[in-house]
PDBML (XML) file of the C-alpha atoms, coordinates in Angstrom:
<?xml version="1.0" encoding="UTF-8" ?>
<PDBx:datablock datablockName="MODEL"
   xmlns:PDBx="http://pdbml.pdb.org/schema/pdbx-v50.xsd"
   xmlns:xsi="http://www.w3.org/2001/XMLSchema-instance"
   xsi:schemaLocation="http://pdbml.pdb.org/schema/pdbx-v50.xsd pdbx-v50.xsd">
   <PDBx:atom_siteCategory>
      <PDBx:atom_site id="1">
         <PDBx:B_iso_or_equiv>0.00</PDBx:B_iso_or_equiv>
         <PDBx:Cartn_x>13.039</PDBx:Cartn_x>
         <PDBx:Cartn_y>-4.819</PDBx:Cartn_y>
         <PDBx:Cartn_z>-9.607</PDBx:Cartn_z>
         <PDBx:auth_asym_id>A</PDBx:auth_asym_id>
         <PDBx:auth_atom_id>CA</PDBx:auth_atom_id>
         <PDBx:auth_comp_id>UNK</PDBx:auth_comp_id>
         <PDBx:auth_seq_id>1</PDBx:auth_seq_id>
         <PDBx:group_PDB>ATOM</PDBx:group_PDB>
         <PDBx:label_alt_id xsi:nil="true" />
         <PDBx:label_asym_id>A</PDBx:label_asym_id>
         <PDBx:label_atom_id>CA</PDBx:label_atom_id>
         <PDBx:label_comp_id>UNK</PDBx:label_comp_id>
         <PDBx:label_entity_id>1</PDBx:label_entity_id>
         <PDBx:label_seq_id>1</PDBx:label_seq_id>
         <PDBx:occupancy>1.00</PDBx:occupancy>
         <PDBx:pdbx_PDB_model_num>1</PDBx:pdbx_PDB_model_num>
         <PDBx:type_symbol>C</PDBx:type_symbol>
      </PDBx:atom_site>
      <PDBx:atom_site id="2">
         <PDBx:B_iso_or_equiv>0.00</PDBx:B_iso_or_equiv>
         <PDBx:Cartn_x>9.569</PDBx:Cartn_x>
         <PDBx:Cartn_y>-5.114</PDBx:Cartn_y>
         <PDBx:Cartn_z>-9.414</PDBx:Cartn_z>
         <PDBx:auth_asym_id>A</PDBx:auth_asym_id>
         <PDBx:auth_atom_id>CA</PDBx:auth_atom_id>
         <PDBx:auth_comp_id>UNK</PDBx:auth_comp_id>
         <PDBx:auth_seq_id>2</PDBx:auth_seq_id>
         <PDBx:group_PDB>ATOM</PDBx:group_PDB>
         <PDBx:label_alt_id xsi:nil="true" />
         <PDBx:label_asym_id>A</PDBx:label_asym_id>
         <PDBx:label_atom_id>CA</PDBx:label_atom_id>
         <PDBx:label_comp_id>UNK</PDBx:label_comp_id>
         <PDBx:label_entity_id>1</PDBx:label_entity_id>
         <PDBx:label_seq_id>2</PDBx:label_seq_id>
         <PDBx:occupancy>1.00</PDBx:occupancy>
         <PDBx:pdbx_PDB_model_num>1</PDBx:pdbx_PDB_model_num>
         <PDBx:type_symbol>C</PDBx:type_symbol>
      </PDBx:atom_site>
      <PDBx:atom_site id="3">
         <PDBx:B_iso_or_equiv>0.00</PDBx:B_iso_or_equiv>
         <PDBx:Cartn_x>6.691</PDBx:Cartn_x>
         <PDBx:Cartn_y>-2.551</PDBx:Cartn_y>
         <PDBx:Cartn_z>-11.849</PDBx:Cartn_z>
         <PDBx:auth_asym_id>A</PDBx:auth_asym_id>
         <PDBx:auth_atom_id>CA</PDBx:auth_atom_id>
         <PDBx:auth_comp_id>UNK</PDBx:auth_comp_id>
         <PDBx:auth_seq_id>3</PDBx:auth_seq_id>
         <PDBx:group_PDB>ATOM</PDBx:group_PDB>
         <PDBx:label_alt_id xsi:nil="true" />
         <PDBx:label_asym_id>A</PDBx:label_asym_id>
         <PDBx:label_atom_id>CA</PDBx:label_atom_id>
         <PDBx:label_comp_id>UNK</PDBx:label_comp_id>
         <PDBx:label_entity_id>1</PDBx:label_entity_id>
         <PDBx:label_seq_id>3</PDBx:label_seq_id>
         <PDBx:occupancy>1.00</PDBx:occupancy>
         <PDBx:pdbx_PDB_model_num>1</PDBx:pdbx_PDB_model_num>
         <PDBx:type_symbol>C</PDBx:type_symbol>
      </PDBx:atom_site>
      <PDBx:atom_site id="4">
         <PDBx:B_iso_or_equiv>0.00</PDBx:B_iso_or_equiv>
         <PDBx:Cartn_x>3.196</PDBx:Cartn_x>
         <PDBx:Cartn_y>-2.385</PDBx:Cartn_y>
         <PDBx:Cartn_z>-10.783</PDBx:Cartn_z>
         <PDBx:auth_asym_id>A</PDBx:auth_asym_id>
         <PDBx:auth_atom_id>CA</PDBx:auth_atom_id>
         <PDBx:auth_comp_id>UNK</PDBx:auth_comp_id>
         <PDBx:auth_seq_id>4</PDBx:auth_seq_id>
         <PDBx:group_PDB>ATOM</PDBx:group_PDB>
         <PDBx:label_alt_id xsi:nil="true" />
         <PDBx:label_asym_id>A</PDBx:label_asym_id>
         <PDBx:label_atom_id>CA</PDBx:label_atom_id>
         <PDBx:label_comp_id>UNK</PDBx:label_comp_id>
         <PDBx:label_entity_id>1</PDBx:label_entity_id>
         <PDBx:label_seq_id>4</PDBx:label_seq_id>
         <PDBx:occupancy>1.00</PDBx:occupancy>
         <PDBx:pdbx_PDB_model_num>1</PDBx:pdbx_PDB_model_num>
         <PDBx:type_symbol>C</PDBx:type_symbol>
      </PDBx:atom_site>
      <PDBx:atom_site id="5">
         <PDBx:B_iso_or_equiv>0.00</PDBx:B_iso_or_equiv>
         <PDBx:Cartn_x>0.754</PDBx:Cartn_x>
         <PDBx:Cartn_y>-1.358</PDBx:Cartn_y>
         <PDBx:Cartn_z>-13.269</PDBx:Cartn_z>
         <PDBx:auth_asym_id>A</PDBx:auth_asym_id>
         <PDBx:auth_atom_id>CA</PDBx:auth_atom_id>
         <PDBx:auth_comp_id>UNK</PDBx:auth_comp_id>
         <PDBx:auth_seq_id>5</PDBx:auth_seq_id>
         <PDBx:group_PDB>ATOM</PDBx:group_PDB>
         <PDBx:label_alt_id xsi:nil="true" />
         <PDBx:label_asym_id>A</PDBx:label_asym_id>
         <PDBx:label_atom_id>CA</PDBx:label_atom_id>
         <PDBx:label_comp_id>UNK</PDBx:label_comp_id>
         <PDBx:label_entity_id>1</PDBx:label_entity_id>
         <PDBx:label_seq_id>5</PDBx:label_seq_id>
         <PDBx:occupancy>1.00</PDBx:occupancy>
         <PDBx:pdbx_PDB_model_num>1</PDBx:pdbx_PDB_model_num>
         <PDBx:type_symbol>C</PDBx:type_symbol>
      </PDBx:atom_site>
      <PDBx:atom_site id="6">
         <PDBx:B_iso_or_equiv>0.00</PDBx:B_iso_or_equiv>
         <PDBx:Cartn_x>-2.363</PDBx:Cartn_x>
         <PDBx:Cartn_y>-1.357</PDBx:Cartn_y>
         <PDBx:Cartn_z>-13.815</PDBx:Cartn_z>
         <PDBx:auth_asym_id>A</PDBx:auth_asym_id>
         <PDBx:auth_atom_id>CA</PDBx:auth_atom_id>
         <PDBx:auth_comp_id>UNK</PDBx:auth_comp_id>
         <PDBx:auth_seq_id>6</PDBx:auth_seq_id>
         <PDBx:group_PDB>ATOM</PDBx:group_PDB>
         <PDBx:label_alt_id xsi:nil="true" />
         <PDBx:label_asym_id>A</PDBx:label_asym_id>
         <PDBx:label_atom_id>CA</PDBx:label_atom_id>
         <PDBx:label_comp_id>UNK</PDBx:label_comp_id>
         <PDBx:label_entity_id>1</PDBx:label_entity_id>
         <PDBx:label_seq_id>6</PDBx:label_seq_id>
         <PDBx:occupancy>1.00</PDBx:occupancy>
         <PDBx:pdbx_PDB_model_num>1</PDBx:pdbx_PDB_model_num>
         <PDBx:type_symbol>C</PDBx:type_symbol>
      </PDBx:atom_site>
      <PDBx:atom_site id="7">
         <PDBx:B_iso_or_equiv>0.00</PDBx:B_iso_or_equiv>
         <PDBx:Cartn_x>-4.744</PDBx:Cartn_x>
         <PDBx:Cartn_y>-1.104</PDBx:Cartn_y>
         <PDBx:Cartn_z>-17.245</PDBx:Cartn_z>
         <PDBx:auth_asym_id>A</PDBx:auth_asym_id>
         <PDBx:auth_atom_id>CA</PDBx:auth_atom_id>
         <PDBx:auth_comp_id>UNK</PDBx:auth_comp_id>
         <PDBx:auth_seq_id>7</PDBx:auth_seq_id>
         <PDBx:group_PDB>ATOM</PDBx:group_PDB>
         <PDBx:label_alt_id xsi:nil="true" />
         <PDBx:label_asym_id>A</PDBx:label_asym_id>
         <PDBx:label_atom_id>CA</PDBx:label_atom_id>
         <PDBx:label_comp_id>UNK</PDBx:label_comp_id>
         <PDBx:label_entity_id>1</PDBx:label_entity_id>
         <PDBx:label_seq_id>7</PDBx:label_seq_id>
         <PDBx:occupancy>1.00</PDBx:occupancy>
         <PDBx:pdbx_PDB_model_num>1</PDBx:pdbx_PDB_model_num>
         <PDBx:type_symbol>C</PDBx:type_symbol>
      </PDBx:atom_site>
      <PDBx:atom_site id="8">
         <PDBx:B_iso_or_equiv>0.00</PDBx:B_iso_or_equiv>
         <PDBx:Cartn_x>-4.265</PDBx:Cartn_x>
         <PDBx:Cartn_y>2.484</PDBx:Cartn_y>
         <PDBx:Cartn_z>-17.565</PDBx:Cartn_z>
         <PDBx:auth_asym_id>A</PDBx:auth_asym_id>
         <PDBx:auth_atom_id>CA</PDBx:auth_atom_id>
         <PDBx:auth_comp_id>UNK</PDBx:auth_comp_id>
         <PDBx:auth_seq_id>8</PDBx:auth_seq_id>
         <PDBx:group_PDB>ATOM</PDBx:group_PDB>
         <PDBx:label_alt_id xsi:nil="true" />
         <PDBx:label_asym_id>A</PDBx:label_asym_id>
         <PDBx:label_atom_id>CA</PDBx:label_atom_id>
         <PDBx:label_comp_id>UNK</PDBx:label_comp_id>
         <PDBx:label_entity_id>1</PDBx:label_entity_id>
         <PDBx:label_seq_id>8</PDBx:label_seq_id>
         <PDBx:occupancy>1.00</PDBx:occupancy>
         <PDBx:pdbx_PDB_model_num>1</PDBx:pdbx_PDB_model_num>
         <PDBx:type_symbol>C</PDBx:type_symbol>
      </PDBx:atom_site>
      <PDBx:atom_site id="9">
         <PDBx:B_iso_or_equiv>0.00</PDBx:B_iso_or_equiv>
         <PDBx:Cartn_x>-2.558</PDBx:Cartn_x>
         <PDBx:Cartn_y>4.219</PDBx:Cartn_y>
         <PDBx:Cartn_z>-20.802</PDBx:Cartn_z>
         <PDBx:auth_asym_id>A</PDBx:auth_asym_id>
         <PDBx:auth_atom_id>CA</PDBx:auth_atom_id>
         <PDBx:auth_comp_id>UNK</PDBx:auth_comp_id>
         <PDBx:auth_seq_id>9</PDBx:auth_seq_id>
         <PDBx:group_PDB>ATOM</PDBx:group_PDB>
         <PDBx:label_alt_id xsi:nil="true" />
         <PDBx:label_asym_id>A</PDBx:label_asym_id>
         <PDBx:label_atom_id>CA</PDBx:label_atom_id>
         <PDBx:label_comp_id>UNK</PDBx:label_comp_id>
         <PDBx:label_entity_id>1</PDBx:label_entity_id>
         <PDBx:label_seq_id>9</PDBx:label_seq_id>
         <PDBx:occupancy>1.00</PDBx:occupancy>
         <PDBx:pdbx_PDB_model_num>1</PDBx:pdbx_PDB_model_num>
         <PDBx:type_symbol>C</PDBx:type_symbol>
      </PDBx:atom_site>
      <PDBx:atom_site id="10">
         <PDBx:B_iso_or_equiv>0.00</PDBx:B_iso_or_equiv>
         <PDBx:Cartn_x>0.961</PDBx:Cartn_x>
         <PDBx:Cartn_y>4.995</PDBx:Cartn_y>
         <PDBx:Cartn_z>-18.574</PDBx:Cartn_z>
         <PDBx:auth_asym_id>A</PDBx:auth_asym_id>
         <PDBx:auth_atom_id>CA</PDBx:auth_atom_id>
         <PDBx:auth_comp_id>UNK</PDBx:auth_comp_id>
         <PDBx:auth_seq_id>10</PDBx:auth_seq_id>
         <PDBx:group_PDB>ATOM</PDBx:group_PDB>
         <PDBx:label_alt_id xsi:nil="true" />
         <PDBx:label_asym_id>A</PDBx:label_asym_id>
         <PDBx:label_atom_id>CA</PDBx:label_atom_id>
         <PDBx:label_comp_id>UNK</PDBx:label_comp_id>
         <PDBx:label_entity_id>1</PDBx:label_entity_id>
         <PDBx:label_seq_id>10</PDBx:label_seq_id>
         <PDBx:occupancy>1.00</PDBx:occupancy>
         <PDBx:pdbx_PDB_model_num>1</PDBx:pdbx_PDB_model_num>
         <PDBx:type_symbol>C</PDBx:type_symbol>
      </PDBx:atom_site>
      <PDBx:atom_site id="11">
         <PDBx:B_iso_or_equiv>0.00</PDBx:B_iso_or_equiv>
         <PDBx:Cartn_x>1.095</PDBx:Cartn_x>
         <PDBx:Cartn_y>1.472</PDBx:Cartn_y>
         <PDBx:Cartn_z>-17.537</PDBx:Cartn_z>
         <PDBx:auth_asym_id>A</PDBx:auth_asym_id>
         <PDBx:auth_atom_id>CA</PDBx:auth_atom_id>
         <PDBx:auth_comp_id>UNK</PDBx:auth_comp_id>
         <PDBx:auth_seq_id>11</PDBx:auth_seq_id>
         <PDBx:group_PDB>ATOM</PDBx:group_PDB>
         <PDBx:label_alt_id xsi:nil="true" />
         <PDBx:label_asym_id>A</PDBx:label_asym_id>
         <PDBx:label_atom_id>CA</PDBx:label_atom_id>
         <PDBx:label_comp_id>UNK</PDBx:label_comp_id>
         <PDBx:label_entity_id>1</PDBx:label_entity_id>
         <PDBx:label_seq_id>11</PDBx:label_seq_id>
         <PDBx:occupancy>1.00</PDBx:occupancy>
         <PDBx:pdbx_PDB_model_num>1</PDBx:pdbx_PDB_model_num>
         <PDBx:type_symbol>C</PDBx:type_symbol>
      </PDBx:atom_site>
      <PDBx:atom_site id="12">
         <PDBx:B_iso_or_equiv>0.00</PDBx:B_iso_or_equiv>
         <PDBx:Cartn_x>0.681</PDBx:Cartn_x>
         <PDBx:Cartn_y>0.046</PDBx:Cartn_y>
         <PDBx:Cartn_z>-20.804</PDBx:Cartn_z>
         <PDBx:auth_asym_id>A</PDBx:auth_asym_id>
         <PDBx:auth_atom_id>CA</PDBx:auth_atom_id>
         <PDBx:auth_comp_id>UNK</PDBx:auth_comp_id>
         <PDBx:auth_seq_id>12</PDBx:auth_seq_id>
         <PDBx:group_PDB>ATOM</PDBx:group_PDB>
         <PDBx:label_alt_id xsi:nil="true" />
         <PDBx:label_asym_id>A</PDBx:label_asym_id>
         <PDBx:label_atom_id>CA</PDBx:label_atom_id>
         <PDBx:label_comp_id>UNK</PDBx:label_comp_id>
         <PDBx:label_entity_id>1</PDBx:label_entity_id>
         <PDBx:label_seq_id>12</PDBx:label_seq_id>
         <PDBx:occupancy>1.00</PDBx:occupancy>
         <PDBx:pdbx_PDB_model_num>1</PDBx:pdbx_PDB_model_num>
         <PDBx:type_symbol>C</PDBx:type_symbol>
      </PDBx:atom_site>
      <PDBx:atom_site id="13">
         <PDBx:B_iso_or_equiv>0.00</PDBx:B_iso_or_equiv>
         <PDBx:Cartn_x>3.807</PDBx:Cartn_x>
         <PDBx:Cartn_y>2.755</PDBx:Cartn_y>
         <PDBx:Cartn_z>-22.206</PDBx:Cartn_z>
         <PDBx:auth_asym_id>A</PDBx:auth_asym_id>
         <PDBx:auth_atom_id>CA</PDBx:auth_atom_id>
         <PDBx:auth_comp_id>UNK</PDBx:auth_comp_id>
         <PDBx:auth_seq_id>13</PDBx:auth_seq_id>
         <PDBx:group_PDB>ATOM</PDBx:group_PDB>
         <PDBx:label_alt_id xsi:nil="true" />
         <PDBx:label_asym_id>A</PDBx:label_asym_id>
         <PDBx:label_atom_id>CA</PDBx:label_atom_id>
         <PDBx:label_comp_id>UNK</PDBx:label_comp_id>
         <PDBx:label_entity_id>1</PDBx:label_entity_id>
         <PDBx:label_seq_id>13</PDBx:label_seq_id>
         <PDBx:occupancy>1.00</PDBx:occupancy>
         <PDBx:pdbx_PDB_model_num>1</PDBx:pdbx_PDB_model_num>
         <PDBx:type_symbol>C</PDBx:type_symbol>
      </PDBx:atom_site>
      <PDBx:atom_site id="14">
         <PDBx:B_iso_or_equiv>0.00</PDBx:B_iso_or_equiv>
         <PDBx:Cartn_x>6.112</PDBx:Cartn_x>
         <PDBx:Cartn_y>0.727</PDBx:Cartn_y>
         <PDBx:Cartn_z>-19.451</PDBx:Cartn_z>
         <PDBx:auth_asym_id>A</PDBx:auth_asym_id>
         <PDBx:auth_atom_id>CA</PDBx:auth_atom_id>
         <PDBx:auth_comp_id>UNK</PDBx:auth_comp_id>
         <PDBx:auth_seq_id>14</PDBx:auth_seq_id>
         <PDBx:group_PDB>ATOM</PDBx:group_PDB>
         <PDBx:label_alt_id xsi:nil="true" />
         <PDBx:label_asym_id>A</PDBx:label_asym_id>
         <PDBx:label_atom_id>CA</PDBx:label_atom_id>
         <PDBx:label_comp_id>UNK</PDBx:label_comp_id>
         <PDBx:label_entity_id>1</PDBx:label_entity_id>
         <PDBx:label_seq_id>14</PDBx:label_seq_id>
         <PDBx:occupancy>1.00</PDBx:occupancy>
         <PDBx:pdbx_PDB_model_num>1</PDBx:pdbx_PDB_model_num>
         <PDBx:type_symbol>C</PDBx:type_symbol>
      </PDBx:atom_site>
      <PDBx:atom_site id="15">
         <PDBx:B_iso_or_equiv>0.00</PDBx:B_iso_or_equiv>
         <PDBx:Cartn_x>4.800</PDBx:Cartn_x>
         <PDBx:Cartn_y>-2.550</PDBx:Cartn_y>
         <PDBx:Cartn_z>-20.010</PDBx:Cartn_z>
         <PDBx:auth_asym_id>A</PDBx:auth_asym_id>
         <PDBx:auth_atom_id>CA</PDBx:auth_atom_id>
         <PDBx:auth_comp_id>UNK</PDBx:auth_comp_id>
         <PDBx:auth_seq_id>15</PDBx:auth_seq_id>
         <PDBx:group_PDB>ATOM</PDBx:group_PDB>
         <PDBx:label_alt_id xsi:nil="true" />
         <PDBx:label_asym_id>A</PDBx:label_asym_id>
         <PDBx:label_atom_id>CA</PDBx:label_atom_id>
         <PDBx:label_comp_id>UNK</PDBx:label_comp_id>
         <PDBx:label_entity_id>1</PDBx:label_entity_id>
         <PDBx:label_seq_id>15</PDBx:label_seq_id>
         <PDBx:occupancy>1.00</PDBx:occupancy>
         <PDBx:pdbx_PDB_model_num>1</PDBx:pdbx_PDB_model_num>
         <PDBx:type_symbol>C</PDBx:type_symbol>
      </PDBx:atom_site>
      <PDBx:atom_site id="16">
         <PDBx:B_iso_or_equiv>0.00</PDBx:B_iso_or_equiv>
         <PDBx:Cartn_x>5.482</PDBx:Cartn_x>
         <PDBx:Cartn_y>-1.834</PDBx:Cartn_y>
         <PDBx:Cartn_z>-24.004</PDBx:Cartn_z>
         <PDBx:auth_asym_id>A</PDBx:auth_asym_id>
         <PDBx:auth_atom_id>CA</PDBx:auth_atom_id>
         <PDBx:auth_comp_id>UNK</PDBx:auth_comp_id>
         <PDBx:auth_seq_id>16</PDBx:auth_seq_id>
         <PDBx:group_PDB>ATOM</PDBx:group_PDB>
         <PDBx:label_alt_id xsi:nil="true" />
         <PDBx:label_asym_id>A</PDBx:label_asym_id>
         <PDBx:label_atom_id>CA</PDBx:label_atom_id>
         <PDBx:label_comp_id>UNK</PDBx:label_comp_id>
         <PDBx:label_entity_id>1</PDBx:label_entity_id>
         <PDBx:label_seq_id>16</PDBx:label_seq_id>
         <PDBx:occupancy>1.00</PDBx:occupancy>
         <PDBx:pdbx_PDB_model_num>1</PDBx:pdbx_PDB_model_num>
         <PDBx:type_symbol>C</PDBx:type_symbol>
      </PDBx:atom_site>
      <PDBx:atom_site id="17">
         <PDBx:B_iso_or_equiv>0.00</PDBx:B_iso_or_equiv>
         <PDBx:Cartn_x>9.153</PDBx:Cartn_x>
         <PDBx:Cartn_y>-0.369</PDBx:Cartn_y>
         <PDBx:Cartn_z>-22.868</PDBx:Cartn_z>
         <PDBx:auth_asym_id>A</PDBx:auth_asym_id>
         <PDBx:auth_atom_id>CA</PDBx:auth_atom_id>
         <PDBx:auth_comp_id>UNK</PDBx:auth_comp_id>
         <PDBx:auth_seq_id>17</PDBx:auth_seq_id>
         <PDBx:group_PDB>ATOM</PDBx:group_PDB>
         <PDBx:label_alt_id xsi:nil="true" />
         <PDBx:label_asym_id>A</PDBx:label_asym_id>
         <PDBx:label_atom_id>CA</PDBx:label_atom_id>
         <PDBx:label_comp_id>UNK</PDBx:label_comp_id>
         <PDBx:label_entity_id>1</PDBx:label_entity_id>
         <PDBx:label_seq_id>17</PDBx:label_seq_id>
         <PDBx:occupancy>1.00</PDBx:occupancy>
         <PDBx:pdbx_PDB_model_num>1</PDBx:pdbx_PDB_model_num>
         <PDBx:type_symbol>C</PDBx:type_symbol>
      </PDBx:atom_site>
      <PDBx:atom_site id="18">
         <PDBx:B_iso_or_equiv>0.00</PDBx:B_iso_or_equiv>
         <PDBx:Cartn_x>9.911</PDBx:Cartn_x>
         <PDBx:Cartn_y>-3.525</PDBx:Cartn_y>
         <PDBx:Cartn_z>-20.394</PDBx:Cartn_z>
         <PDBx:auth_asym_id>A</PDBx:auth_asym_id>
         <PDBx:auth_atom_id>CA</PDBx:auth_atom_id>
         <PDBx:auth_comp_id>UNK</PDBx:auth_comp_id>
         <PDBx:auth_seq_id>18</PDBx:auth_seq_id>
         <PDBx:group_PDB>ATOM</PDBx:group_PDB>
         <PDBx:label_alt_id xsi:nil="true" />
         <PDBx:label_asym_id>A</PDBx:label_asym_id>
         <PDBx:label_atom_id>CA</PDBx:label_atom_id>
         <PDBx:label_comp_id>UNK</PDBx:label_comp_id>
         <PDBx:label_entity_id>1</PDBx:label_entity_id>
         <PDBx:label_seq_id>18</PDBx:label_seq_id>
         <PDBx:occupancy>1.00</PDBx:occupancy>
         <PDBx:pdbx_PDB_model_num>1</PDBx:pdbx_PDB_model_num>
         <PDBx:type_symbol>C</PDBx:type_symbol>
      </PDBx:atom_site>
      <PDBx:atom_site id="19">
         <PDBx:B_iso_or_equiv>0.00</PDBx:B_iso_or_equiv>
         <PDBx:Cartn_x>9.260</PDBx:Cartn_x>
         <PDBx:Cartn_y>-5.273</PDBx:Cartn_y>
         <PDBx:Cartn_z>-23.274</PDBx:Cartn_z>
         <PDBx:auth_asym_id>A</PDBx:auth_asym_id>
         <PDBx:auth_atom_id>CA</PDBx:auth_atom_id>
         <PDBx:auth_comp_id>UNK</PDBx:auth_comp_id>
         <PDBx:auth_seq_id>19</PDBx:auth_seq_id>
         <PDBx:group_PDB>ATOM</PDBx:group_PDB>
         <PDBx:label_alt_id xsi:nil="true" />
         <PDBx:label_asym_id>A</PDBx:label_asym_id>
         <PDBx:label_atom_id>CA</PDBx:label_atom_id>
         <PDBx:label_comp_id>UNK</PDBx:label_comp_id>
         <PDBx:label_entity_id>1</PDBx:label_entity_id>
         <PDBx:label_seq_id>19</PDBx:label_seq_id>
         <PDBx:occupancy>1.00</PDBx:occupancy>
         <PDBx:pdbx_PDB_model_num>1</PDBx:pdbx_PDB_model_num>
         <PDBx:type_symbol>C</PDBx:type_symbol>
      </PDBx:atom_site>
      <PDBx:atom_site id="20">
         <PDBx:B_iso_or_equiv>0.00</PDBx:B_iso_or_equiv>
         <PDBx:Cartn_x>10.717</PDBx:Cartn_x>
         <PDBx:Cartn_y>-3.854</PDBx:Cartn_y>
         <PDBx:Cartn_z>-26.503</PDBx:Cartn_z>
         <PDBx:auth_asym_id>A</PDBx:auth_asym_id>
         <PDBx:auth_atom_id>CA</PDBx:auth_atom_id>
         <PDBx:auth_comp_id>UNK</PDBx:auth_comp_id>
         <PDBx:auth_seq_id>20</PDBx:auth_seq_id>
         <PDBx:group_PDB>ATOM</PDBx:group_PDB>
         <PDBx:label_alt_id xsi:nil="true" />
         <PDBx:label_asym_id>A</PDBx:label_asym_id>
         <PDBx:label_atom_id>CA</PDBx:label_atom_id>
         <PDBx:label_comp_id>UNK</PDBx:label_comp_id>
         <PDBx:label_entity_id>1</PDBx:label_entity_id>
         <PDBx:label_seq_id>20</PDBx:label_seq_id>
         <PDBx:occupancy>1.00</PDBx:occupancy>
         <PDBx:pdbx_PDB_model_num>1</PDBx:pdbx_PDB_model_num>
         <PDBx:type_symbol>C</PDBx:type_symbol>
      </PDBx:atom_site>
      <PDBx:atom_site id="21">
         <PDBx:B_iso_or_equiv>0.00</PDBx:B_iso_or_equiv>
         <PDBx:Cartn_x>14.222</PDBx:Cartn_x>
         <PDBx:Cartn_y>-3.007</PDBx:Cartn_y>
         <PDBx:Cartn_z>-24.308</PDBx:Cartn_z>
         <PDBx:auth_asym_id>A</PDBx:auth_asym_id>
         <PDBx:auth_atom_id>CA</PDBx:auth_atom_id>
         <PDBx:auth_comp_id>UNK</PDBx:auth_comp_id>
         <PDBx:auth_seq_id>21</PDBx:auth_seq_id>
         <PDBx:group_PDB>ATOM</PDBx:group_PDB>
         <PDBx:label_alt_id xsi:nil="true" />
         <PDBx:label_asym_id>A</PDBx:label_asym_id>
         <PDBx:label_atom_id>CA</PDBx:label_atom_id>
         <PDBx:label_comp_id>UNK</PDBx:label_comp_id>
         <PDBx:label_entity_id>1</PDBx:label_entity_id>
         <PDBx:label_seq_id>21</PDBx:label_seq_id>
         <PDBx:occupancy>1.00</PDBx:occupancy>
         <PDBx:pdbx_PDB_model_num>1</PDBx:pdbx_PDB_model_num>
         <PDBx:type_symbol>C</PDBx:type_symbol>
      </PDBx:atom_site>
      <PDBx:atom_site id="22">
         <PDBx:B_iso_or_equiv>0.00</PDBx:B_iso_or_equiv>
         <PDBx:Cartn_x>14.029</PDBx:Cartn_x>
         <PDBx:Cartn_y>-7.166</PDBx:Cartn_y>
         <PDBx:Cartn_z>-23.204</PDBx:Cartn_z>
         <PDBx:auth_asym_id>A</PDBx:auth_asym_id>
         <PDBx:auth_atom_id>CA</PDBx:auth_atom_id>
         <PDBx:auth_comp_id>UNK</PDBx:auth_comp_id>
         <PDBx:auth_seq_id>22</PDBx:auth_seq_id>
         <PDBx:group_PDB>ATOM</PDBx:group_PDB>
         <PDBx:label_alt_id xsi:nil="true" />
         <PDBx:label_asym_id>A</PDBx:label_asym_id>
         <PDBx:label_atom_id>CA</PDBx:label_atom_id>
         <PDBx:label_comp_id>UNK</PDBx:label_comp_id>
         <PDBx:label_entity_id>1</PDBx:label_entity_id>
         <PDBx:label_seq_id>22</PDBx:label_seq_id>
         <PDBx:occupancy>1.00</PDBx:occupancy>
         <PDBx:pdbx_PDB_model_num>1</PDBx:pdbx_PDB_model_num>
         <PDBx:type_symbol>C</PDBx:type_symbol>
      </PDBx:atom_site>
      <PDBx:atom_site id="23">
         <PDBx:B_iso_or_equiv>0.00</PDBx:B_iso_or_equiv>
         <PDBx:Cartn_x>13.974</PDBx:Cartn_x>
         <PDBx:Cartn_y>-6.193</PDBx:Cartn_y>
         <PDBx:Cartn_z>-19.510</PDBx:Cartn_z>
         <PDBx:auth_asym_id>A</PDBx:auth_asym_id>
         <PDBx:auth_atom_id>CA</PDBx:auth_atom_id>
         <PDBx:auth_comp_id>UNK</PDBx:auth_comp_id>
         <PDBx:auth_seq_id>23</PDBx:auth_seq_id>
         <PDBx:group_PDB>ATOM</PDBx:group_PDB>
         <PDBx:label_alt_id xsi:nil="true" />
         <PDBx:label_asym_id>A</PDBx:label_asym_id>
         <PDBx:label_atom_id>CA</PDBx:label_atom_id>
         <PDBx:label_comp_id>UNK</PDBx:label_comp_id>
         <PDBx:label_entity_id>1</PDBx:label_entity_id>
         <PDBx:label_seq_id>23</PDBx:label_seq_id>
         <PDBx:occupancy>1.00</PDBx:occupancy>
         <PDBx:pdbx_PDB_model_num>1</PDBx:pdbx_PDB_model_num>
         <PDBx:type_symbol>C</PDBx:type_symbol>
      </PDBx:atom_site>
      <PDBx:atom_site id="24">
         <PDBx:B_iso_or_equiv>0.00</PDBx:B_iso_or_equiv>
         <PDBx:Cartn_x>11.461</PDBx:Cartn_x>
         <PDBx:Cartn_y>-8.235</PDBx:Cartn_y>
         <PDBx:Cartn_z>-18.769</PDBx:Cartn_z>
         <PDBx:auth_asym_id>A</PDBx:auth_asym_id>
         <PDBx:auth_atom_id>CA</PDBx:auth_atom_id>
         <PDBx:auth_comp_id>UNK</PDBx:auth_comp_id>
         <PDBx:auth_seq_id>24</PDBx:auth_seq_id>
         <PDBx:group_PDB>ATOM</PDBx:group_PDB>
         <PDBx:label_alt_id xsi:nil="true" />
         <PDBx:label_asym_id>A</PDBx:label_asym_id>
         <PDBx:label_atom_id>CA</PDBx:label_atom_id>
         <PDBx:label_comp_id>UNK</PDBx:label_comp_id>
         <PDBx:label_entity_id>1</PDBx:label_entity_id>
         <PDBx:label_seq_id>24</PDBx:label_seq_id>
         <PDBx:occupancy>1.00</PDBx:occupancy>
         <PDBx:pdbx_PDB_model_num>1</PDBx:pdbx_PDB_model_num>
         <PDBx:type_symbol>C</PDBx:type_symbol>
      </PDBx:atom_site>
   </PDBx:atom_siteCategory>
</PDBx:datablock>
């Protein structure tokens, strides 16, 4: 599963979540 983001405030929520769930 791929998540494209960029530097705006909703992409850094998912990139925080990816993270603090270990999905990434």
């Amino acid at each position: 599963n791929e998540l494209f983001l960029s530097e705006n405030e909703i992409s850094v929520f998912l990139e925080i979540l990816s993270s603090y769930t270990r999905a990434s």
